[in-house]
N, C-alpha and C. Protein backbone atom coordinates (compact mmCIF):
# COMPACT_ATOMS: atom_id res chain seq x y z
N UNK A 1 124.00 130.36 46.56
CA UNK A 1 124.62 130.64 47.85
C UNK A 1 123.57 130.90 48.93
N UNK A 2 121.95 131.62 48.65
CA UNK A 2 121.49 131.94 49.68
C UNK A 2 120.95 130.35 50.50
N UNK A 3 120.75 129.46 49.10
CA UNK A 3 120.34 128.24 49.98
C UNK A 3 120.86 127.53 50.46
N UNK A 4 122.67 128.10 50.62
CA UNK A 4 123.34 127.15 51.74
C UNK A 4 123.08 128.26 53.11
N UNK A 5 123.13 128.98 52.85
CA UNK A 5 123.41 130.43 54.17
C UNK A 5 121.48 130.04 54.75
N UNK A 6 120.31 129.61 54.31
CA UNK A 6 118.91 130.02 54.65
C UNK A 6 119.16 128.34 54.99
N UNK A 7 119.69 127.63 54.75
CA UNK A 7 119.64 126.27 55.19
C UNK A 7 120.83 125.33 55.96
N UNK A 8 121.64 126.36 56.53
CA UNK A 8 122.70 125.73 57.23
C UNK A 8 123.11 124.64 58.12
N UNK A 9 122.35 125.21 59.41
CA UNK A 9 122.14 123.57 60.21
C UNK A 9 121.46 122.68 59.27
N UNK A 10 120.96 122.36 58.33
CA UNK A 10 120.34 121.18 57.99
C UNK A 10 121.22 120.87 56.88
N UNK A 11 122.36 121.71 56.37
CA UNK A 11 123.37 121.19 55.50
C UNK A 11 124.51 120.77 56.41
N UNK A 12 124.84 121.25 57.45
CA UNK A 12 125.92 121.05 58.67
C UNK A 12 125.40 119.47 59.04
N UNK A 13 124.13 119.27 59.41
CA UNK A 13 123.65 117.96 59.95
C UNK A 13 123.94 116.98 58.88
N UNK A 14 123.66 117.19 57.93
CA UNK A 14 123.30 116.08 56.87
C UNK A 14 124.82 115.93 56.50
N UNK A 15 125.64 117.11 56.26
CA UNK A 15 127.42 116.45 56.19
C UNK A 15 127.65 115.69 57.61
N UNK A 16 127.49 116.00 58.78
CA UNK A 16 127.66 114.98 60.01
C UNK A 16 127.44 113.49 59.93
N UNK A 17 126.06 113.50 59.01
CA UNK A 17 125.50 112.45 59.20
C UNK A 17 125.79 111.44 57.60
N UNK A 18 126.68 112.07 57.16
CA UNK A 18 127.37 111.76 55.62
C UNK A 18 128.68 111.22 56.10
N UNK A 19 129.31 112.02 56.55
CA UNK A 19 130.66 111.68 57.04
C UNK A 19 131.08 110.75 57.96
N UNK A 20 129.66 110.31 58.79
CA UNK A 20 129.63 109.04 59.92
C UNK A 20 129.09 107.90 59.65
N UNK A 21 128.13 108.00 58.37
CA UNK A 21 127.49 106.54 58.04
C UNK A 21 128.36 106.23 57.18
N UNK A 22 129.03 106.79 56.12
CA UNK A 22 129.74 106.25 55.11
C UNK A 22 131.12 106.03 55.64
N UNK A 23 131.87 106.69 56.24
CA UNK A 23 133.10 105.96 56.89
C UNK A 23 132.73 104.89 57.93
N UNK A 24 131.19 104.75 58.60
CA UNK A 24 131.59 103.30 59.58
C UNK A 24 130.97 102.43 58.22
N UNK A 25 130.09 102.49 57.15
CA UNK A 25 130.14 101.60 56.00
C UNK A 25 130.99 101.04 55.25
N UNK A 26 132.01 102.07 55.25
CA UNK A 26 133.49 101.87 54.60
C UNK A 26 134.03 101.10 55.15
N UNK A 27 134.45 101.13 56.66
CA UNK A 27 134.61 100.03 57.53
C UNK A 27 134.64 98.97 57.56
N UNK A 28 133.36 98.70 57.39
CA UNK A 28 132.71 97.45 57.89
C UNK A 28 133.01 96.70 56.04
N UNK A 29 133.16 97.36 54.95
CA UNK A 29 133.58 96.92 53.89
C UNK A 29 134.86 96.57 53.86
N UNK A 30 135.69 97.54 54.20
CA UNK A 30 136.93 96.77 54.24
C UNK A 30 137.48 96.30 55.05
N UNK A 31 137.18 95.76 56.35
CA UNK A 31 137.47 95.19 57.62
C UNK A 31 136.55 94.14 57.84
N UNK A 32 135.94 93.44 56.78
CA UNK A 32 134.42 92.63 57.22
C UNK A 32 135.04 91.29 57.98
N UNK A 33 136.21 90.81 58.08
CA UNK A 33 136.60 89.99 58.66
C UNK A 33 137.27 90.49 60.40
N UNK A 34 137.47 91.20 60.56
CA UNK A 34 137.65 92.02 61.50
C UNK A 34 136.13 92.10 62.70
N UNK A 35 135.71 93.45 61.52
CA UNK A 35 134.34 93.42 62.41
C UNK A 35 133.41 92.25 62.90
N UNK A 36 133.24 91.21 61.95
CA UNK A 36 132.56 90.19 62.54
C UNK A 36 133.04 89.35 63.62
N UNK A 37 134.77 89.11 63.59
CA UNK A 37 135.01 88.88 64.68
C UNK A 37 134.76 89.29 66.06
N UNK A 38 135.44 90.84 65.85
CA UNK A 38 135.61 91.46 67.20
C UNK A 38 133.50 91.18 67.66
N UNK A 39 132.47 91.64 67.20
CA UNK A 39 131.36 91.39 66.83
C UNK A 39 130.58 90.01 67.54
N UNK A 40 131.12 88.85 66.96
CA UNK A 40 130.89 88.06 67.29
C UNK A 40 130.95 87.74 68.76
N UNK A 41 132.42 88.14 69.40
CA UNK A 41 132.52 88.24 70.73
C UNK A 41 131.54 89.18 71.38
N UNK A 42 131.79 89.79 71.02
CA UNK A 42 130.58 91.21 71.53
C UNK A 42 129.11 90.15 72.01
N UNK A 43 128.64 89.68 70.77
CA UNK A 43 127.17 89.55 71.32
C UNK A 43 127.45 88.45 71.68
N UNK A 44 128.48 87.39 72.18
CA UNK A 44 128.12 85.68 72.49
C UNK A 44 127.03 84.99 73.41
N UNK A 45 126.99 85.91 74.21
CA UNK A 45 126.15 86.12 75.33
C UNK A 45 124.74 86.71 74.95
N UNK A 46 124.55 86.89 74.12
CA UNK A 46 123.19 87.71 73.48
C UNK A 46 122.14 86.76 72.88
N UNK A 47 120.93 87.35 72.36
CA UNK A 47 120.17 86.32 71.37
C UNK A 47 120.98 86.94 70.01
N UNK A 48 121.61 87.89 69.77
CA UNK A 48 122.32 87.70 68.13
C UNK A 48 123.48 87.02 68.04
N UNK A 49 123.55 86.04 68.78
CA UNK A 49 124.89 85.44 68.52
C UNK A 49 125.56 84.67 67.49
N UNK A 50 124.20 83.97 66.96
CA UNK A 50 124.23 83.21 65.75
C UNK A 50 123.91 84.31 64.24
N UNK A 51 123.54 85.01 64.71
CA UNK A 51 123.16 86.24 63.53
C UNK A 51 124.23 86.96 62.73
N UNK A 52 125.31 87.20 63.45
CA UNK A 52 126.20 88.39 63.61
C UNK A 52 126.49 88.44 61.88
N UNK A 53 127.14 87.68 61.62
CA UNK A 53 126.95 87.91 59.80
C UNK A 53 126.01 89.22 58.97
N UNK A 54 125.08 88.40 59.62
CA UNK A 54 123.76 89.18 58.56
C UNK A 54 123.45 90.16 59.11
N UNK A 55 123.34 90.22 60.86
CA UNK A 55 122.96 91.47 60.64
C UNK A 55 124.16 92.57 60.82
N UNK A 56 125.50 92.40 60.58
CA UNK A 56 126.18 93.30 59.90
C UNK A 56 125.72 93.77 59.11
N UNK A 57 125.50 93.04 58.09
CA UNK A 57 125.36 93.18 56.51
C UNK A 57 124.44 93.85 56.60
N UNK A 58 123.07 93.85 57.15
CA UNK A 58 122.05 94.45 57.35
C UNK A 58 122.30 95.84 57.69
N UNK A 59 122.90 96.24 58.92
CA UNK A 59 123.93 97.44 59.69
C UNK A 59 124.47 98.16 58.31
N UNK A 60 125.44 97.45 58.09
CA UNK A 60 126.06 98.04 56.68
C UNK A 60 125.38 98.76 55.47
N UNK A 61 124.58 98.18 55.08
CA UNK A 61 123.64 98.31 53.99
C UNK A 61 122.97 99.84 54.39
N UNK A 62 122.55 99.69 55.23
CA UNK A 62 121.93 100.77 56.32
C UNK A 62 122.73 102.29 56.65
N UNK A 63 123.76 101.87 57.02
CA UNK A 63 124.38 102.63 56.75
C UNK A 63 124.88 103.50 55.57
N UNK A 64 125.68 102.48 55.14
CA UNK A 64 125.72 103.17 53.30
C UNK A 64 124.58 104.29 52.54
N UNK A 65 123.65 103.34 52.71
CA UNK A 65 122.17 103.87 52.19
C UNK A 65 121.79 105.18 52.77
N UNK A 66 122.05 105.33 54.04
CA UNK A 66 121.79 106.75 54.97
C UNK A 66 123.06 107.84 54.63
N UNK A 67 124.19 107.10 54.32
CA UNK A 67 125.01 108.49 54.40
C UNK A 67 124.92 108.84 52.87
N UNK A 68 124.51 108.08 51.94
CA UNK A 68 124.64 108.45 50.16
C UNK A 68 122.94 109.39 50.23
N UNK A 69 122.31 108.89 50.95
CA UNK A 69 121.00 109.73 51.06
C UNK A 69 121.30 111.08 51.68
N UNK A 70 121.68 111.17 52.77
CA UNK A 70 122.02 112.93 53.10
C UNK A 70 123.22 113.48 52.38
N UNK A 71 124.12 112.74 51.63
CA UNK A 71 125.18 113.61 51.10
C UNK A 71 124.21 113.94 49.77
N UNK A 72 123.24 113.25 49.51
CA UNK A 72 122.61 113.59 47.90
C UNK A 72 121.31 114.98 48.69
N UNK A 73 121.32 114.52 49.66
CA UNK A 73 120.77 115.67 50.45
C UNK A 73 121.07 117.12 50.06
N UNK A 74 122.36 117.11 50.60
CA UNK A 74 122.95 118.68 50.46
C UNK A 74 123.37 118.88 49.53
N UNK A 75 123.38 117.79 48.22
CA UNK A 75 123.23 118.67 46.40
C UNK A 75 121.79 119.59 46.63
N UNK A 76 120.97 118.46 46.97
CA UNK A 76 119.89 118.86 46.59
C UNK A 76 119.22 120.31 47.09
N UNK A 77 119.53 120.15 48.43
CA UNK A 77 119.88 122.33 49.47
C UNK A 77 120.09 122.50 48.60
N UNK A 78 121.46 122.41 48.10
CA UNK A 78 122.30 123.21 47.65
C UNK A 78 121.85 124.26 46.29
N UNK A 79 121.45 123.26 45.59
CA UNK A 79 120.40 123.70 44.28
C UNK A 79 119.07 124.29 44.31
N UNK A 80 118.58 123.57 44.94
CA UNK A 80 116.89 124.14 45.17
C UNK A 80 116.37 124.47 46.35
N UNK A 81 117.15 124.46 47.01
CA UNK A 81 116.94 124.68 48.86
C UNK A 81 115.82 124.06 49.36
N UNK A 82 115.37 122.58 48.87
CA UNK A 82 114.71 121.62 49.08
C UNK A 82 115.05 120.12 49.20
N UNK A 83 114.76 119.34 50.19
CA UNK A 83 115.57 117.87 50.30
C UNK A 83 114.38 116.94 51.32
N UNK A 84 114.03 116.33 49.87
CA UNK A 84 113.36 115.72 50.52
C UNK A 84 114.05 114.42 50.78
N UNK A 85 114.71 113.93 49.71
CA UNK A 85 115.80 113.08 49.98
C UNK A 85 116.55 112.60 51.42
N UNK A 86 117.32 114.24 51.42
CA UNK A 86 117.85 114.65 53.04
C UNK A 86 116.63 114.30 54.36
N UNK A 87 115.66 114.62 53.81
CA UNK A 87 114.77 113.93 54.97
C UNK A 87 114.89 112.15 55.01
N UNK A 88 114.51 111.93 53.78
CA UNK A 88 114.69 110.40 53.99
C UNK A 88 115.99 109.79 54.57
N UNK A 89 117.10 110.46 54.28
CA UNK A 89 118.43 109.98 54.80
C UNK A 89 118.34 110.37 55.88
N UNK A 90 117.76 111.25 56.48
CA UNK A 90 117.90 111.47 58.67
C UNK A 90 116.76 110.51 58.99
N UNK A 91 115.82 110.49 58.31
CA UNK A 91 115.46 109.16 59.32
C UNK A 91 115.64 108.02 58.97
N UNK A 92 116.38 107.36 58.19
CA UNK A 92 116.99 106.37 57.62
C UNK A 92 117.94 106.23 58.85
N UNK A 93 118.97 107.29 58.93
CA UNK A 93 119.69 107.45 59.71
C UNK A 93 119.59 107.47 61.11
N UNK A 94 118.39 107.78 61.61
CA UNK A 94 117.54 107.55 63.02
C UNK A 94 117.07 106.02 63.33
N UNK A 95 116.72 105.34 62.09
CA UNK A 95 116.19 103.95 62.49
C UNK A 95 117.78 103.28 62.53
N UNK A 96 118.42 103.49 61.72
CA UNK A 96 119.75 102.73 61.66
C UNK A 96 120.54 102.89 63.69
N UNK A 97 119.94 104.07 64.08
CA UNK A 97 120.60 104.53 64.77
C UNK A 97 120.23 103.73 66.27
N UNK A 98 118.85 103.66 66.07
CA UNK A 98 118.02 103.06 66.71
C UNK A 98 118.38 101.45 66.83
N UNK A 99 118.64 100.42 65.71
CA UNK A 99 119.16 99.16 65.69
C UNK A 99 120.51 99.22 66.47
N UNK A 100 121.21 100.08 65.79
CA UNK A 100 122.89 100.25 67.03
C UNK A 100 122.46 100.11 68.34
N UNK A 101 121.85 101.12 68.77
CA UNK A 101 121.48 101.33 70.15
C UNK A 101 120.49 99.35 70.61
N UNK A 102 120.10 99.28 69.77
CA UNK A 102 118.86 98.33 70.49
C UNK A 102 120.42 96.66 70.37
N UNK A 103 121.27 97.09 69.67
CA UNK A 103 122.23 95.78 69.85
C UNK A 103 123.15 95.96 71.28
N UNK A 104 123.48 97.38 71.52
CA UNK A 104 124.63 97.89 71.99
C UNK A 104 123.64 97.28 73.65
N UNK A 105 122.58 97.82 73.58
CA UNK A 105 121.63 97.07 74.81
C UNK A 105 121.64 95.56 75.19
N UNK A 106 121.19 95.22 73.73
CA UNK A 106 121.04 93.63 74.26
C UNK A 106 122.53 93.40 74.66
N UNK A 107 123.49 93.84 74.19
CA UNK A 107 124.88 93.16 74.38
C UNK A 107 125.24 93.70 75.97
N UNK A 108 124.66 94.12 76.88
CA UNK A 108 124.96 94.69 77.84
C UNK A 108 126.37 95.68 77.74
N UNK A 109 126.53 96.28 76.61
CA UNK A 109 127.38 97.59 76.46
C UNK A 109 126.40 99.02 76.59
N UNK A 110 126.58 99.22 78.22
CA UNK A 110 125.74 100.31 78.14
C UNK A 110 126.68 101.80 77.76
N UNK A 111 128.09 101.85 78.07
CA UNK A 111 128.84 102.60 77.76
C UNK A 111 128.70 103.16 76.13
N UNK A 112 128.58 101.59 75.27
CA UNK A 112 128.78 101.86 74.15
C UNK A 112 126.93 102.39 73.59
N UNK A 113 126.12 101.81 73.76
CA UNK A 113 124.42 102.59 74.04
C UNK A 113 124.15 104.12 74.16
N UNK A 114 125.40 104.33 75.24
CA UNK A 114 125.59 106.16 75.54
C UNK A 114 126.12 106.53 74.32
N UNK A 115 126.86 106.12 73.81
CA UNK A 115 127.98 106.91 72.65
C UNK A 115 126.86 106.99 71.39
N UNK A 116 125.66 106.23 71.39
CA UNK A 116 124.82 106.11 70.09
C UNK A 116 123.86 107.33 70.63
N UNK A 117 123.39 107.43 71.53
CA UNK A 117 122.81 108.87 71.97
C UNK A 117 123.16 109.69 71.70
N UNK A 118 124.44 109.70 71.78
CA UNK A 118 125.14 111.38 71.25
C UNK A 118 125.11 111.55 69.91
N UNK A 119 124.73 110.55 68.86
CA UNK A 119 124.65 110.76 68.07
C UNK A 119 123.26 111.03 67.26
N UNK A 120 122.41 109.81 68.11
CA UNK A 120 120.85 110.22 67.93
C UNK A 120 120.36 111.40 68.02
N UNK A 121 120.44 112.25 69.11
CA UNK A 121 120.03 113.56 69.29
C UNK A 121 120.11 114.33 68.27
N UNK A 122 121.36 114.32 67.50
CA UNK A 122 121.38 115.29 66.50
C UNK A 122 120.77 115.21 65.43
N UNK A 123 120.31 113.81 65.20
CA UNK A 123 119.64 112.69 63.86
C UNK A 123 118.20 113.49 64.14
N UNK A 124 117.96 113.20 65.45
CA UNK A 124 116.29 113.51 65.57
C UNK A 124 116.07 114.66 65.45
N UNK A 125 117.02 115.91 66.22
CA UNK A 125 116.91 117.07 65.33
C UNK A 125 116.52 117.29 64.47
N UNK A 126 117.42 116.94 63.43
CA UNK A 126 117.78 116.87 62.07
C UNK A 126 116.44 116.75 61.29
N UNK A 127 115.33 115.21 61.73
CA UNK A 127 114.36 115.04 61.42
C UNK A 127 113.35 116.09 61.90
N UNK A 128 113.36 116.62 62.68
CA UNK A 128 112.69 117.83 63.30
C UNK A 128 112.53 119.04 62.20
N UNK A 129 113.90 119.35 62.07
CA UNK A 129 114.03 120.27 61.30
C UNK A 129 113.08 120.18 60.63
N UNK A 130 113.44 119.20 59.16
CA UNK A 130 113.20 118.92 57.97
C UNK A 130 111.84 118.77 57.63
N UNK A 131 110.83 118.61 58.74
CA UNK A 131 109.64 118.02 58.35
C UNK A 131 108.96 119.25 58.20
């Protein structure tokens, strides 16, 4: 118990950041015909226009990988009040975060660019913390 109470924000962050990569992974798994559509429109106008497939898949992968990394994170608090893991999953989760943002740009969605900020901030925290 003391190493959830001596490590809180960084167990609070790492469920944030568990609960947002693996449900938009989930997503994009069971909607993959969906997302690539709506997607496809998104960037037509872009240099990823011909890409959009892969680098879903890429996105996806990325995702997945970041939220199974901080949820194995906060076993790992949880037990030894050490995560190094949890580090690797926030900045896993920072570069992933970073590709969103760098598509949401090229696609001239600056609205949608803002909404990845609000989420970065807390990522980079997060990496702050941990190091």
């Amino acid at each position: 118990m003391e190493n959830l109470i001596s490590n809180a924000t960084e167990i609070l962050l790492l469920a944030f950041l568990t609960i947002t990569f693996l449900q938009s992974g989930i997503d994009k798994v069971m909607d993959w015909k969906g997302n690539v559509g709506w997607l496809t429109g998104h960037f037509s106008k872009s240099i990823f226009k011909g890409g959009v497939p892969l680098l879903l898949g890429i996105i996806m992968v990325l995702e997945m990988l970041s939220g199974i990394l901080c949820g194995v994170g906060i076993f790992q608090f949880s037990i030894d009040g050490e995560s190094s893991i949890g580090l690797y999953g926030s900045i896993l989760s920072a570069v992933t975060l970073l590709m969103l943002l760098l598509g949401q740009r090229v696609a001239k969605d600056y609205d949608g660019a803002k909404t990845i900020v609000i989420y970065l901030i807390p990522t980079v925290f997060l990496v702050y913390l941990m190091q």
